[in-house]
Structure formats: C-alpha cells, structure tokens
PDB file of N, CA and C in Angstrom:
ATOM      1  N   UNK A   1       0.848  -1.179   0.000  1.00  0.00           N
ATOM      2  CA  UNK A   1       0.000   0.000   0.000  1.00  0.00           C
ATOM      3  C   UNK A   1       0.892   1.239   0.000  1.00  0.00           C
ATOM      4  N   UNK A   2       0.465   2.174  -0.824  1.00  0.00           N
ATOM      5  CA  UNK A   2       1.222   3.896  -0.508  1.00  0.00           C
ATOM      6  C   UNK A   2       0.761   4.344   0.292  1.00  0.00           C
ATOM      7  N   UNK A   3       2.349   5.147   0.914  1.00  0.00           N
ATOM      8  CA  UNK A   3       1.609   5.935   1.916  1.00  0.00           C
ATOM      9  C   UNK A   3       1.406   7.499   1.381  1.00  0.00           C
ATOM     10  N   UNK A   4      -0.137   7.732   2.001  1.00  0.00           N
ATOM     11  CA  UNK A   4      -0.766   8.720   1.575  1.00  0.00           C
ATOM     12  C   UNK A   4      -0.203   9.807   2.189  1.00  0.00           C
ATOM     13  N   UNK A   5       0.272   9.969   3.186  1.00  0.00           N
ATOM     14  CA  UNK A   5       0.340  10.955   4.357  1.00  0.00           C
ATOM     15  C   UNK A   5       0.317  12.507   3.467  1.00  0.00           C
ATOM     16  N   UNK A   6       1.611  12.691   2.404  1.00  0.00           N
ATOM     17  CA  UNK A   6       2.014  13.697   1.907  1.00  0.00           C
ATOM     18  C   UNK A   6       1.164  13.556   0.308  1.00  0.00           C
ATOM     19  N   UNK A   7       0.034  13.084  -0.019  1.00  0.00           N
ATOM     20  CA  UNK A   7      -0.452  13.420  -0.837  1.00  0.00           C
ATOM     21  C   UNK A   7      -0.936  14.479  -0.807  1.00  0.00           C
ATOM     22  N   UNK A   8      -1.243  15.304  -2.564  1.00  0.00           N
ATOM     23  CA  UNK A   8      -1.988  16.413  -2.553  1.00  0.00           C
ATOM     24  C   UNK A   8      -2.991  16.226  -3.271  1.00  0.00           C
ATOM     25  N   UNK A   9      -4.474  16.201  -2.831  1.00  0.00           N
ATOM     26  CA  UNK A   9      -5.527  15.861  -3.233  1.00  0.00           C
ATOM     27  C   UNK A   9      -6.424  17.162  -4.012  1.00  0.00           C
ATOM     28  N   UNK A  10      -6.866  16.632  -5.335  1.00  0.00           N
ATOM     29  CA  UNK A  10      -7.430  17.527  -6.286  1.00  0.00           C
ATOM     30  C   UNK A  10      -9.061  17.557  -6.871  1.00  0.00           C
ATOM     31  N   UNK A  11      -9.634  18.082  -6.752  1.00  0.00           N
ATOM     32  CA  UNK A  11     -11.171  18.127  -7.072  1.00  0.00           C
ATOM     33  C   UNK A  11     -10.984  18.461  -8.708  1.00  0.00           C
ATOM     34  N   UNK A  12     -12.082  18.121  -9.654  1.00  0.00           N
ATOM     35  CA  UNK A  12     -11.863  18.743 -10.831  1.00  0.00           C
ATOM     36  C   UNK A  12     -12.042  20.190 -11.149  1.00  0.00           C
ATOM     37  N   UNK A  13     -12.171  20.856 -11.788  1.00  0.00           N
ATOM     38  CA  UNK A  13     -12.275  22.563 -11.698  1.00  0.00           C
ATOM     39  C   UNK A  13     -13.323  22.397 -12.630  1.00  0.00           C
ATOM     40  N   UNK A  14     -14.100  21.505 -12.540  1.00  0.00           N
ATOM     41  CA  UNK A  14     -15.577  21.475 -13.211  1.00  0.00           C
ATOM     42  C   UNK A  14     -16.698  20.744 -12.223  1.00  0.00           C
ATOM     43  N   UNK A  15     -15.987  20.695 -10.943  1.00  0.00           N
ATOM     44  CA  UNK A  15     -16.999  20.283 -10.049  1.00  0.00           C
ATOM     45  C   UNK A  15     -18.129  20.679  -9.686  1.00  0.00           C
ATOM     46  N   UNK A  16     -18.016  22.281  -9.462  1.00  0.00           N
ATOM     47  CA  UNK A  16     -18.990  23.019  -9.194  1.00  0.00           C
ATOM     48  C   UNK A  16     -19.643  22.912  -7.746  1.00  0.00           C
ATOM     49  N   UNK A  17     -18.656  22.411  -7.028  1.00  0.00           N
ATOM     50  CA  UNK A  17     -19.138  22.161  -5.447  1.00  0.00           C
ATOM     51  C   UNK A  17     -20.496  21.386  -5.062  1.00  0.00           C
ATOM     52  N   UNK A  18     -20.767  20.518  -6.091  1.00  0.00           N
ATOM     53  CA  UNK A  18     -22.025  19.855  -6.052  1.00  0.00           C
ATOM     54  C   UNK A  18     -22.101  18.823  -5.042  1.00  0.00           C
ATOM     55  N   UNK A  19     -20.739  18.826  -4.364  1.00  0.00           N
ATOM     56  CA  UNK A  19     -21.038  17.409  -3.492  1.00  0.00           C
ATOM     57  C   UNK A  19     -20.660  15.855  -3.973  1.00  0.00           C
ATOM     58  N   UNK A  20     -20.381  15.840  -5.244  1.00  0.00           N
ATOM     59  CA  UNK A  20     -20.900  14.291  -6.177  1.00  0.00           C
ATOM     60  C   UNK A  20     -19.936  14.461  -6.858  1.00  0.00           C
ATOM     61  N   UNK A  21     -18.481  14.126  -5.999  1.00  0.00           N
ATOM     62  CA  UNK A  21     -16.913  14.700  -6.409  1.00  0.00           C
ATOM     63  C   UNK A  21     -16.184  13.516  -6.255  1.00  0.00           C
ATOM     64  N   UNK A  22     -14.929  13.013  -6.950  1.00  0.00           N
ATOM     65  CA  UNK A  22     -13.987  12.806  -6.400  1.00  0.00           C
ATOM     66  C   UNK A  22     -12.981  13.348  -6.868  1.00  0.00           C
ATOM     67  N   UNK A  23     -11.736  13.050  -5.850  1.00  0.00           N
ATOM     68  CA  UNK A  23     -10.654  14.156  -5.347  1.00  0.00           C
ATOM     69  C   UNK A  23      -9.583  12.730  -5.993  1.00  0.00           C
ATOM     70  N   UNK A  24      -8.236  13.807  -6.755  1.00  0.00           N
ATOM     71  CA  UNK A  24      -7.281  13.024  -7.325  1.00  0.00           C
ATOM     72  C   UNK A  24      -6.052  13.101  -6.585  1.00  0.00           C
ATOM     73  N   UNK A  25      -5.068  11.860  -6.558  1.00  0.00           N
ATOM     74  CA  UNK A  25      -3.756  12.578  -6.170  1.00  0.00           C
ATOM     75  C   UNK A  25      -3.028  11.732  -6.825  1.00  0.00           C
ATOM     76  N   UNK A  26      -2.460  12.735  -7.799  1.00  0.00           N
ATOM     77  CA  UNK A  26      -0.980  12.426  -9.179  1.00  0.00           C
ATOM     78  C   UNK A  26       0.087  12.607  -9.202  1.00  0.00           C
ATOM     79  N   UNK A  27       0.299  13.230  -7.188  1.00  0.00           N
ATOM     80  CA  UNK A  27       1.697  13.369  -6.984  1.00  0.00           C
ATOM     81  C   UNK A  27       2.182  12.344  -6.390  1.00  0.00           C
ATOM     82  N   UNK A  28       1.999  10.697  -6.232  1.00  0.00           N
ATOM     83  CA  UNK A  28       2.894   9.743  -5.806  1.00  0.00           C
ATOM     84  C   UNK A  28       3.678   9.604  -6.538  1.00  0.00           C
ATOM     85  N   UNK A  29       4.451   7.924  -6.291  1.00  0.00           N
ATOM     86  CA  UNK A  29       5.216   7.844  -7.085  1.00  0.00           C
ATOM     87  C   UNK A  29       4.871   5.987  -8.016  1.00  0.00           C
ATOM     88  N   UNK A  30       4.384   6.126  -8.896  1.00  0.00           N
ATOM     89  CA  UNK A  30       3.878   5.270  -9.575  1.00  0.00           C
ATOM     90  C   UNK A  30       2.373   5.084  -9.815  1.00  0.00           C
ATOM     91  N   UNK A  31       1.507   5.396  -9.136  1.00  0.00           N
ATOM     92  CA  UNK A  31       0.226   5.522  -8.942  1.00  0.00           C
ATOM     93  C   UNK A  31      -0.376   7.277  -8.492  1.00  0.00           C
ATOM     94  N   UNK A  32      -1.663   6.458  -8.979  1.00  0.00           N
ATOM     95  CA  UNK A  32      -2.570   7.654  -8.508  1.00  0.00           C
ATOM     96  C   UNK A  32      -3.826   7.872  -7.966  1.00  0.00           C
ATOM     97  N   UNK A  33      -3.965   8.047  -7.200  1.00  0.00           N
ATOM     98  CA  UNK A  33      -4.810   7.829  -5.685  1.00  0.00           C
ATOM     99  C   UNK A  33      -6.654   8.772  -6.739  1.00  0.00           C
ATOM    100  N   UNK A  34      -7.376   8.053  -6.142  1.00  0.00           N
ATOM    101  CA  UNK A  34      -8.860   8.182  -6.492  1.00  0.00           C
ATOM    102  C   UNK A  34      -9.650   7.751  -5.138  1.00  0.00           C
ATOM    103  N   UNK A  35     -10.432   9.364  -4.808  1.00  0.00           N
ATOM    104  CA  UNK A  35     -11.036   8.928  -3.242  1.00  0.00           C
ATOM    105  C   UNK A  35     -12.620   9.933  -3.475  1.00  0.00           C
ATOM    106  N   UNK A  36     -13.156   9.161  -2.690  1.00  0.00           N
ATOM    107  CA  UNK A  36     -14.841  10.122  -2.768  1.00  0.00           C
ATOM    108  C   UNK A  36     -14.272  11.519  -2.044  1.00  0.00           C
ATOM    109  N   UNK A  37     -14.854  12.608  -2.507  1.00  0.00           N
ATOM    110  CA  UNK A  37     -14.292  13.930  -1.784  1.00  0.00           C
ATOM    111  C   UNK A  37     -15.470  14.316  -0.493  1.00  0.00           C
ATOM    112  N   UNK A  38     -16.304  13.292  -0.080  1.00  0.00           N
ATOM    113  CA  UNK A  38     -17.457  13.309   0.542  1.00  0.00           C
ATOM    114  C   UNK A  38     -16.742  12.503   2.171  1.00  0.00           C
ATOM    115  N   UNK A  39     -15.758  11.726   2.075  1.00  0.00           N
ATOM    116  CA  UNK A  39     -15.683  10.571   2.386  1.00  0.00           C
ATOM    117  C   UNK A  39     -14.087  10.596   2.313  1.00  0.00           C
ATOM    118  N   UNK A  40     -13.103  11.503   2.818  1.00  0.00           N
ATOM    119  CA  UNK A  40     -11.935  11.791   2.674  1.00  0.00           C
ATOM    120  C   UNK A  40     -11.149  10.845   3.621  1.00  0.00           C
ATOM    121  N   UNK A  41     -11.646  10.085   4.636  1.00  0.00           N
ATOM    122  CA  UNK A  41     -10.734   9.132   5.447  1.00  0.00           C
ATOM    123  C   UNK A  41     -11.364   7.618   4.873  1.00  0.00           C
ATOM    124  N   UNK A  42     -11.871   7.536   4.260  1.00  0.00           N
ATOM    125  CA  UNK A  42     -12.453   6.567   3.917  1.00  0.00           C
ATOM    126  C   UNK A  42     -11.748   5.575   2.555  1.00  0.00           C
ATOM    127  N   UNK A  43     -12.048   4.851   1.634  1.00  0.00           N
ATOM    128  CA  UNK A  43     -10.824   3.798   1.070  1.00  0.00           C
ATOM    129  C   UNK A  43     -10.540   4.691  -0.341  1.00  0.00           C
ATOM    130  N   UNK A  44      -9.464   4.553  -0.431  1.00  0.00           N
ATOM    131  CA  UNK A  44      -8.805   5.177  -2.120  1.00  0.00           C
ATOM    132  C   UNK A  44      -8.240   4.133  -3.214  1.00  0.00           C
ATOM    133  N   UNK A  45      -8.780   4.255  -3.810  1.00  0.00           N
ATOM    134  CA  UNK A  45      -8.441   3.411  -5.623  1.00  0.00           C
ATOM    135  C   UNK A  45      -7.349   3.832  -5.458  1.00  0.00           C
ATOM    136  N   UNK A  46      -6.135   2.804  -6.091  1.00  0.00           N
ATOM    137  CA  UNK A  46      -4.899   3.290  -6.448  1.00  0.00           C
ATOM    138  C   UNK A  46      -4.984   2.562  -7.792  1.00  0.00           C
ATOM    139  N   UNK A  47      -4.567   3.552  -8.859  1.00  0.00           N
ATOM    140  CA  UNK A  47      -4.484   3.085  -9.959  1.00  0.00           C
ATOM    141  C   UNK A  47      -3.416   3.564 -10.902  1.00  0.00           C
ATOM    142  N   UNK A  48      -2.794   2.146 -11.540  1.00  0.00           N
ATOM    143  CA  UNK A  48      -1.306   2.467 -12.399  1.00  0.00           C
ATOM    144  C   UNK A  48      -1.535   3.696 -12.906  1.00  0.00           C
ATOM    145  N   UNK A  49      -0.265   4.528 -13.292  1.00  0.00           N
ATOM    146  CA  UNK A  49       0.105   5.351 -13.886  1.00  0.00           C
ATOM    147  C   UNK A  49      -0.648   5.461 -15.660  1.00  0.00           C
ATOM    148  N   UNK A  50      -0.275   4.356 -16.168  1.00  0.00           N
ATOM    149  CA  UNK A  50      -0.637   3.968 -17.821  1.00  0.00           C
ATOM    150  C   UNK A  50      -2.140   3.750 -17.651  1.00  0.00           C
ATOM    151  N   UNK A  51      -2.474   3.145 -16.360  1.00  0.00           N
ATOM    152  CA  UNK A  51      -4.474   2.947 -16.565  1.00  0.00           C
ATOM    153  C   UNK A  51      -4.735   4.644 -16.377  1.00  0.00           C
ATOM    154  N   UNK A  52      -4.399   5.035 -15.480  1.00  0.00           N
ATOM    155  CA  UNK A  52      -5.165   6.706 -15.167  1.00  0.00           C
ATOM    156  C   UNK A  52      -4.843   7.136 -16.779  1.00  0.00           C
ATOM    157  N   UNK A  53      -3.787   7.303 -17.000  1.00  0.00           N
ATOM    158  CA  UNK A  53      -4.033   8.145 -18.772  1.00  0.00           C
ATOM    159  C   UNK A  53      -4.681   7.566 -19.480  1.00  0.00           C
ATOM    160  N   UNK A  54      -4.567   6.619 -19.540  1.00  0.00           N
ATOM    161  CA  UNK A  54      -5.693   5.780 -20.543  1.00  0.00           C
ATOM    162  C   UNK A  54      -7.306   6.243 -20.581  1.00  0.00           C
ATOM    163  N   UNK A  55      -7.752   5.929 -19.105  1.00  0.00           N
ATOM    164  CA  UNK A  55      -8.547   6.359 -18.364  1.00  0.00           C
ATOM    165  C   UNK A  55      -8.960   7.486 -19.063  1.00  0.00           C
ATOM    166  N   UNK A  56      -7.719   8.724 -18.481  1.00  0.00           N
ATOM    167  CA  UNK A  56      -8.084  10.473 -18.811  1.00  0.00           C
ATOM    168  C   UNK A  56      -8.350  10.922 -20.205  1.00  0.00           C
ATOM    169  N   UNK A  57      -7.655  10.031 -20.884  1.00  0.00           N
ATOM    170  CA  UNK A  57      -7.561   9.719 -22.490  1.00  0.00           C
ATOM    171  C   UNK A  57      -9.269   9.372 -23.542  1.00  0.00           C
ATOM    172  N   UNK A  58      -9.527   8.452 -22.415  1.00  0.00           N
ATOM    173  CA  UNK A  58     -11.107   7.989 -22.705  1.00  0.00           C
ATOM    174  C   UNK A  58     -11.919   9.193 -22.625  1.00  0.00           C
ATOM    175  N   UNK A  59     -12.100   9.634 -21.629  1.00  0.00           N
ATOM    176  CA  UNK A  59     -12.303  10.783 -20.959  1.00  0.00           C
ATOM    177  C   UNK A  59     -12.779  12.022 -21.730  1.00  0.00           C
ATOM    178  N   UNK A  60     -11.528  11.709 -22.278  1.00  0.00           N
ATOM    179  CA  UNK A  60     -11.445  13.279 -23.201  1.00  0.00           C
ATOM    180  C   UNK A  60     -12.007  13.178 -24.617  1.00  0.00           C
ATOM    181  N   UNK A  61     -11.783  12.074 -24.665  1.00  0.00           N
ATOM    182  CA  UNK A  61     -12.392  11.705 -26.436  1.00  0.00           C
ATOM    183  C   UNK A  61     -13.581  11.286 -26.390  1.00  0.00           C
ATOM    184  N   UNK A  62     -14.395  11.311 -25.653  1.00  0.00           N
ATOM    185  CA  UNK A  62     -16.018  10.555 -25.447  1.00  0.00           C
ATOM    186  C   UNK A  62     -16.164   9.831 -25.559  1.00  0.00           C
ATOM    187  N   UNK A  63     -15.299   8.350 -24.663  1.00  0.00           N
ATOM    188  CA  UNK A  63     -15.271   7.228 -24.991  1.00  0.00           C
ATOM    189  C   UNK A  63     -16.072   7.038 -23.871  1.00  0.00           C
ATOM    190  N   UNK A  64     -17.202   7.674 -22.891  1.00  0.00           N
ATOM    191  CA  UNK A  64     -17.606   7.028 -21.697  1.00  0.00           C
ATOM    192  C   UNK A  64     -18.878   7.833 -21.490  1.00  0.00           C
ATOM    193  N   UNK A  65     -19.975   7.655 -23.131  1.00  0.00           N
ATOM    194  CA  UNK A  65     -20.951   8.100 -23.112  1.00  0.00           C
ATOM    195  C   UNK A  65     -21.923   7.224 -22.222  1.00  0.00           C
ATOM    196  N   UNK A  66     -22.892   7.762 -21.656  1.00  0.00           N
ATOM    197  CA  UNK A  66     -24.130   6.786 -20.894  1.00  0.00           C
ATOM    198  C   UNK A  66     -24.975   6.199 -21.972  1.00  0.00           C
TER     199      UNK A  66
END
C-alpha cells in the first residue's frame, strides 16, 4: 500500500461544489490515488500510472458516453 500521508488531493475545476466529487492525487510515485471527496478518510483506488491516462484519455475523447 502507498503511503498517503504527503499526498496532494485535487477536485476537478468542473466540479462546481455539487457534493458528487472525487478528489485526485498524481503526486505519488507510480500511482494515482482516487477517493470520494465526501468521504476523505475513507478507502482510495490506487491506480497504475498507464491505466489513469488511458482512463483520462477515454475521458477526453467521449469514450464514456451513458
């Protein structure tokens, strides 16, 4: 497991303070931490480096229509 202690945790800047957030942290070292921003002591996704871009990649190209 990483330790979180010195993570810096990020909301998107399209959140809009709605509550129905999660908070990123891309400053470890190999991974990148995914946590409810509702629910900040509570469990965090750690996910490879190559899945999160992939991921952000999808993301961006509208690969994750409903």
């Amino acid at each position: 497991m990483s330790d979180l202690s010195a993570a810096t945790w990020r909301k998107s800047s399209r959140s809009n303070n709605q509550g129905q957030c999660v908070e990123v942290a891309d400053d470890l070292v190999g991974v990148v931490g995914v946590r409810d921003s509702k629910d900040v002591a509570g469990p965090v996704l750690m996910v490879g480096r190559a899945g999160w871009t992939a991921f952000v990649v999808g993301v961006k190209s509208g690969g994750f229509h409903r």
